[in-house]
N, C-alpha and C. Protein backbone atom coordinates (compact mmCIF):
# COMPACT_ATOMS: atom_id res chain seq x y z
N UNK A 1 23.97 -23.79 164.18
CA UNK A 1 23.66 -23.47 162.81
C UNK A 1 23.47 -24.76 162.04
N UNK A 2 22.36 -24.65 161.71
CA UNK A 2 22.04 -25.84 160.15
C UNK A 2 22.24 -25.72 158.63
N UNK A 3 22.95 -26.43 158.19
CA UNK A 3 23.19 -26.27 156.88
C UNK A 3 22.22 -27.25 155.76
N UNK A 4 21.90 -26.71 155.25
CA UNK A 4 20.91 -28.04 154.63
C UNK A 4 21.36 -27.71 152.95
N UNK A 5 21.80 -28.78 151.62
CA UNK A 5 21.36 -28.51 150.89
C UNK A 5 20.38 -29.22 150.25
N UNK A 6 20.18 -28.21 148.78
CA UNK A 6 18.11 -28.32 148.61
C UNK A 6 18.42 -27.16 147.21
N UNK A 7 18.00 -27.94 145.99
CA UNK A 7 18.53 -27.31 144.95
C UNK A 7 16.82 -26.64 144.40
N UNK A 8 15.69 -27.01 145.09
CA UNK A 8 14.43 -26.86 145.14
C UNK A 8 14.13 -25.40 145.60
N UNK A 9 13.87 -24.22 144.63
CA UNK A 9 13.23 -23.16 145.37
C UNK A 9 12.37 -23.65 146.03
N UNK A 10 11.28 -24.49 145.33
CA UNK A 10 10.11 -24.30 146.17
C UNK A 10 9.88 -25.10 147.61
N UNK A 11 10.72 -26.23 147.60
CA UNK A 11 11.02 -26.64 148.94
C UNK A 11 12.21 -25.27 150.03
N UNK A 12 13.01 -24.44 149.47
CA UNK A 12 13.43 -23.75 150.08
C UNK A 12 12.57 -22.69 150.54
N UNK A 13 11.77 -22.65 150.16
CA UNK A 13 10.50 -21.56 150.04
C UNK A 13 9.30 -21.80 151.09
N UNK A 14 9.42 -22.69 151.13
CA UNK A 14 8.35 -24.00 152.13
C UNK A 14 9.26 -23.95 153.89
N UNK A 15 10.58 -24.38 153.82
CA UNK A 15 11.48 -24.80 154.88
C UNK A 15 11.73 -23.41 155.31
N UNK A 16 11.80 -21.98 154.30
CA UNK A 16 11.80 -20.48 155.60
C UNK A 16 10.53 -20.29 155.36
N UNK A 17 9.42 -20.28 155.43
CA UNK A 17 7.76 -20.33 155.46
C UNK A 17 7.79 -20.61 156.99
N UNK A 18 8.62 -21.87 157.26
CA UNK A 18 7.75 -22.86 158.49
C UNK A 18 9.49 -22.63 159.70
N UNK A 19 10.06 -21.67 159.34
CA UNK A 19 11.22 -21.43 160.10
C UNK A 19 12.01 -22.22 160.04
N UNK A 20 12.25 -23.28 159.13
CA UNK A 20 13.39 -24.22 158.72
C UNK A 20 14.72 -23.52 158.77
N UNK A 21 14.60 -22.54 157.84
CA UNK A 21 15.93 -21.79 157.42
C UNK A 21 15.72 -20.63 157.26
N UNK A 22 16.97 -19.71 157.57
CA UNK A 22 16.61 -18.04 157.45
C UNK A 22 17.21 -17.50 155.71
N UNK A 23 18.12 -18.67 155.37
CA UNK A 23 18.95 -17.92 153.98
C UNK A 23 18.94 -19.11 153.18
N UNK A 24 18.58 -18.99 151.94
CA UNK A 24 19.29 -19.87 150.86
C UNK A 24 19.61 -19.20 149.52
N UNK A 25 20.86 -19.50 149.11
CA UNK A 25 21.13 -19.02 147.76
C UNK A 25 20.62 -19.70 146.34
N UNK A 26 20.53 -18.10 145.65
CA UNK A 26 19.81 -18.87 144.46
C UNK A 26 20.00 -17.38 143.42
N UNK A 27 20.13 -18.15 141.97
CA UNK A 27 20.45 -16.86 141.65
C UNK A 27 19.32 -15.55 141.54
N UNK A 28 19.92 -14.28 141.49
CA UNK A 28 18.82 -13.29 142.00
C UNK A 28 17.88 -12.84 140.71
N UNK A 29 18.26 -12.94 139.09
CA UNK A 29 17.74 -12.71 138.74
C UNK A 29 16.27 -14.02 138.26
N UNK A 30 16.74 -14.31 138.66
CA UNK A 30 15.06 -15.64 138.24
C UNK A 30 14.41 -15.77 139.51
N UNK A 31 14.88 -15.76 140.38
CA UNK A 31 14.32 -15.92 141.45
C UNK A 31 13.65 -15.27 141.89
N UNK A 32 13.62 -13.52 142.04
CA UNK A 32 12.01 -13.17 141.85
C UNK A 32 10.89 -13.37 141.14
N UNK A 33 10.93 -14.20 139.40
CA UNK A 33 9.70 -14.38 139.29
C UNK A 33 9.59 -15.74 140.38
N UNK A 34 10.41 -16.95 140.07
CA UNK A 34 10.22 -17.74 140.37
C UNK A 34 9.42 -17.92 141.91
N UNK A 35 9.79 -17.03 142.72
CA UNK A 35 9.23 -16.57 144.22
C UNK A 35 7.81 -16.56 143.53
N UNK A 36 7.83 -15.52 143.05
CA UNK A 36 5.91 -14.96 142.50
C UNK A 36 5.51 -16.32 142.17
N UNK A 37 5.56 -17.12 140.98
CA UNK A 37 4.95 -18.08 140.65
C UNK A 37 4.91 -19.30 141.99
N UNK A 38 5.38 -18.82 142.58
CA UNK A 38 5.46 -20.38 144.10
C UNK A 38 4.25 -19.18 144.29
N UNK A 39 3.98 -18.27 144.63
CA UNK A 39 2.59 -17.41 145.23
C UNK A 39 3.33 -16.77 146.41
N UNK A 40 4.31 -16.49 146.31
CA UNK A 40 4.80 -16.14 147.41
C UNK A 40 5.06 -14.30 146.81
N UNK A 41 5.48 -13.13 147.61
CA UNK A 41 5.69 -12.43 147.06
C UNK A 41 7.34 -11.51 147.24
N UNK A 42 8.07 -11.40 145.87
CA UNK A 42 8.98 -11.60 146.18
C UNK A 42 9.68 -10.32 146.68
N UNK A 43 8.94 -9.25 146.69
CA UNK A 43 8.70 -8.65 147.55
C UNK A 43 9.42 -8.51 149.33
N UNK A 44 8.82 -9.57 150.09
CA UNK A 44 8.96 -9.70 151.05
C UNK A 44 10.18 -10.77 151.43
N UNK A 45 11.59 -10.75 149.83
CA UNK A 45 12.81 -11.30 150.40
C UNK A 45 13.42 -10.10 149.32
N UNK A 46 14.99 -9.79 150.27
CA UNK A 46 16.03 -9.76 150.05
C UNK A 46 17.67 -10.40 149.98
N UNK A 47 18.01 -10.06 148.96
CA UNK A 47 19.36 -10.01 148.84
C UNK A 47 20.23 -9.72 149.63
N UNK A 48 21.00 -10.65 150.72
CA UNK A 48 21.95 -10.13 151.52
C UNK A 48 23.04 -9.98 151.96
N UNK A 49 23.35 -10.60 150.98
CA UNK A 49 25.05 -10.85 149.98
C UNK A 49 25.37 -11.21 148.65
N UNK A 50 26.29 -10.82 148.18
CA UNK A 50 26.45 -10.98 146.56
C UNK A 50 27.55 -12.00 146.69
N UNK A 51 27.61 -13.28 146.30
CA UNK A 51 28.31 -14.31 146.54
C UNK A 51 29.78 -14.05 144.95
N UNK A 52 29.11 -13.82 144.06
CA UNK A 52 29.97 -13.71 142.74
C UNK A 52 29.21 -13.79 141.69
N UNK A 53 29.31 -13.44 140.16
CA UNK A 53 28.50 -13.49 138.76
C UNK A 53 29.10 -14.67 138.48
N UNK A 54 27.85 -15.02 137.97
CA UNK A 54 28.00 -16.47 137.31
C UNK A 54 27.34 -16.47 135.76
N UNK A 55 28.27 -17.03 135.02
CA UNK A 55 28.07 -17.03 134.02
C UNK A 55 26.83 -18.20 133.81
N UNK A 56 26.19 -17.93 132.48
CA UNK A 56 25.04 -18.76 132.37
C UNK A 56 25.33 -19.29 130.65
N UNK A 57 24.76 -20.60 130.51
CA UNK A 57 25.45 -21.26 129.57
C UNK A 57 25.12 -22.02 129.38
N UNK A 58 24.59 -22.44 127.61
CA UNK A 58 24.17 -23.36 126.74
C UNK A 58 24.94 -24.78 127.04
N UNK A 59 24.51 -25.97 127.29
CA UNK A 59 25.51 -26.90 127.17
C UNK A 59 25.31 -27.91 126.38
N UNK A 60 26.02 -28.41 124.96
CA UNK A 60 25.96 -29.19 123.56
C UNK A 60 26.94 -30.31 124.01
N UNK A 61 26.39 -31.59 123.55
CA UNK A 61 26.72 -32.87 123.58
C UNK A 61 27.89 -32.80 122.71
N UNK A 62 29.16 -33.46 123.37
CA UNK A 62 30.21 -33.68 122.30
C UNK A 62 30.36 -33.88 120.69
N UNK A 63 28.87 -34.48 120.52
CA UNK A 63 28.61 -35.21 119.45
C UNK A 63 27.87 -34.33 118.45
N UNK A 64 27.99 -33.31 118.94
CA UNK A 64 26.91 -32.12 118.33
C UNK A 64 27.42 -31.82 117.02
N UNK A 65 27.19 -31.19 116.13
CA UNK A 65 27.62 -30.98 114.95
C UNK A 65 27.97 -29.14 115.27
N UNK A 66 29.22 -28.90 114.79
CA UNK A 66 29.83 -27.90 115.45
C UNK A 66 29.26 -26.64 114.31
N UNK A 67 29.02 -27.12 113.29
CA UNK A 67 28.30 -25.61 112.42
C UNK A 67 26.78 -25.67 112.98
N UNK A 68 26.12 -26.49 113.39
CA UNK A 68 25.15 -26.10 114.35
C UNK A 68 25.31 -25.37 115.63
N UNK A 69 25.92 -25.82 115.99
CA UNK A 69 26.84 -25.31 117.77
C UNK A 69 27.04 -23.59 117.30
N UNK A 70 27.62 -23.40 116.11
CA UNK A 70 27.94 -22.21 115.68
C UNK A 70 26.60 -21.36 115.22
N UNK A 71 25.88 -21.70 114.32
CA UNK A 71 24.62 -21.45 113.99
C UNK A 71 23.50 -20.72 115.25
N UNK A 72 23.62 -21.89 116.33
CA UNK A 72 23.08 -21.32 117.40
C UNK A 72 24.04 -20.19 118.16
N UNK A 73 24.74 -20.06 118.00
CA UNK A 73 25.79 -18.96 118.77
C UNK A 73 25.21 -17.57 118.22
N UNK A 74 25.66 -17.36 116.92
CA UNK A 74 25.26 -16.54 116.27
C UNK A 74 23.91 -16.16 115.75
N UNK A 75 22.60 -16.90 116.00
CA UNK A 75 21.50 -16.58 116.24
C UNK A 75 21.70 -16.04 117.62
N UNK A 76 21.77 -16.48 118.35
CA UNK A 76 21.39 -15.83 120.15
C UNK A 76 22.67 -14.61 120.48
N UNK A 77 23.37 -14.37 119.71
CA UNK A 77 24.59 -13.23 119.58
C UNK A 77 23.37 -12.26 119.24
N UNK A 78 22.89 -12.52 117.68
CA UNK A 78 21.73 -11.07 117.18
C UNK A 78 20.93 -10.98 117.78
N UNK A 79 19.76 -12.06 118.42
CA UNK A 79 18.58 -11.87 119.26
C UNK A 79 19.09 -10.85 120.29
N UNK A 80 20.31 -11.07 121.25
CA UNK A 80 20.49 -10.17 122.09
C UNK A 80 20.84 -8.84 121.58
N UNK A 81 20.88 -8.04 120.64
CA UNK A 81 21.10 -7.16 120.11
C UNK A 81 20.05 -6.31 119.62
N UNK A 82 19.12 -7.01 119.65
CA UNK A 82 17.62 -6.37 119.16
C UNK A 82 17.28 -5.39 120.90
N UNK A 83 16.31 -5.00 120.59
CA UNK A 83 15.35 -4.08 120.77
C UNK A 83 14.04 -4.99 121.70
N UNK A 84 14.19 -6.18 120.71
CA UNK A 84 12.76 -6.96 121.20
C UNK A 84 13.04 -7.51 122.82
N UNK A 85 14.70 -8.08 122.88
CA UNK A 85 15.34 -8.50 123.46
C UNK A 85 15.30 -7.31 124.81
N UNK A 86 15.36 -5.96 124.42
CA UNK A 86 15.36 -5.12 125.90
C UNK A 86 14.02 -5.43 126.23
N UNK A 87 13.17 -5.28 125.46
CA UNK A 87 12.03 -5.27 126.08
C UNK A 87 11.33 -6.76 126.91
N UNK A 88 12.11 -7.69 126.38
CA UNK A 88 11.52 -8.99 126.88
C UNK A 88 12.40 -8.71 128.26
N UNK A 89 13.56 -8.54 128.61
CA UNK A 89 14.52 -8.47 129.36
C UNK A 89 13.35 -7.09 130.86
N UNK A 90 13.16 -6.11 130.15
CA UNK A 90 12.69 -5.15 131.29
C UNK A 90 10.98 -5.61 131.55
N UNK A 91 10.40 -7.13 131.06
CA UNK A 91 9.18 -7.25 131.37
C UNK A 91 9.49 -8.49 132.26
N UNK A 92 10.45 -9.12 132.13
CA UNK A 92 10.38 -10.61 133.11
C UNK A 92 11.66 -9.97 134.04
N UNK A 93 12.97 -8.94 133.74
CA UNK A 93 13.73 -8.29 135.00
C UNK A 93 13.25 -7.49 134.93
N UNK A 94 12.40 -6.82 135.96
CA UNK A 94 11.98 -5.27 135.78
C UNK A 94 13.02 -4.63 136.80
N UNK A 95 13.71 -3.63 136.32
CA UNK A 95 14.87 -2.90 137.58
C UNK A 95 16.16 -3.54 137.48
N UNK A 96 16.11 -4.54 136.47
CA UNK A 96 17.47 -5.07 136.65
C UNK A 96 18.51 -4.80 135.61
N UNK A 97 19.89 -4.78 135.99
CA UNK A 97 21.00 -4.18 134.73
C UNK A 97 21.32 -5.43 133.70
N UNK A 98 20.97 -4.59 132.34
CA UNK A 98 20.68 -5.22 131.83
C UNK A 98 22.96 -5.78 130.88
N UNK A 99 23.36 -6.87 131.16
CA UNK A 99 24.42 -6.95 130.82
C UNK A 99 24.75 -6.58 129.38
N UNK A 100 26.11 -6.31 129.15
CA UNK A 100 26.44 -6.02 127.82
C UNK A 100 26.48 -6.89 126.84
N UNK A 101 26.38 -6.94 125.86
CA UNK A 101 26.64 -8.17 124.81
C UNK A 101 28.01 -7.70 123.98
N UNK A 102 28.68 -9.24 123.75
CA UNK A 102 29.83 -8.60 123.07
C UNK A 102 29.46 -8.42 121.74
């Protein structure tokens, strides 16, 4: 068994193309478009273990000014609360659950 890491879809994409590798992880929801846009179709991969949820997350320089830090919180708190937001969500995840917002 070979272990290779390779933080590159599209080199991971390239290396099981040419039988390099049979598995690489990556997270599942971007990674089907991201498959499509390499021209590949994503389609023709699955999911074949669920490793754990990973949280996803803004990251602000120490130096940031914290009523900005806040400002942006609470803009992207309401965006996810809209309507516009399901719909952007079921056109780039189509089929996918869409998480709760607190």
């Amino acid at each position: 068994m070979n272990i290779s890491s390779n933080v590159s879809l599209s080199a991971n994409l390239e290396m099981m193309e040419k039988g390099r590798i049979e598995l690489f992880v990556y997270d599942q929801r971007s990674a089907g478009i991201m498959i499509n846009e390499q021209g590949y179709r994503a389609e023709g991969f699955h999911a074949v273990y669920h490793i754990q949820d990973a949280v996803t997350c803004f990251a602000f320089s120490c130096t940031m000014d914290r009523a900005l830090v806040e400002q942006f919180q609470s803009a992207l708190d309401n965006v996810v609360k809209t309507d516009f937001y399901r719909q952007l969500f079921d056109k780039y995840l189509p089929g996918r659950f869409l998480p709760e917002s607190d």
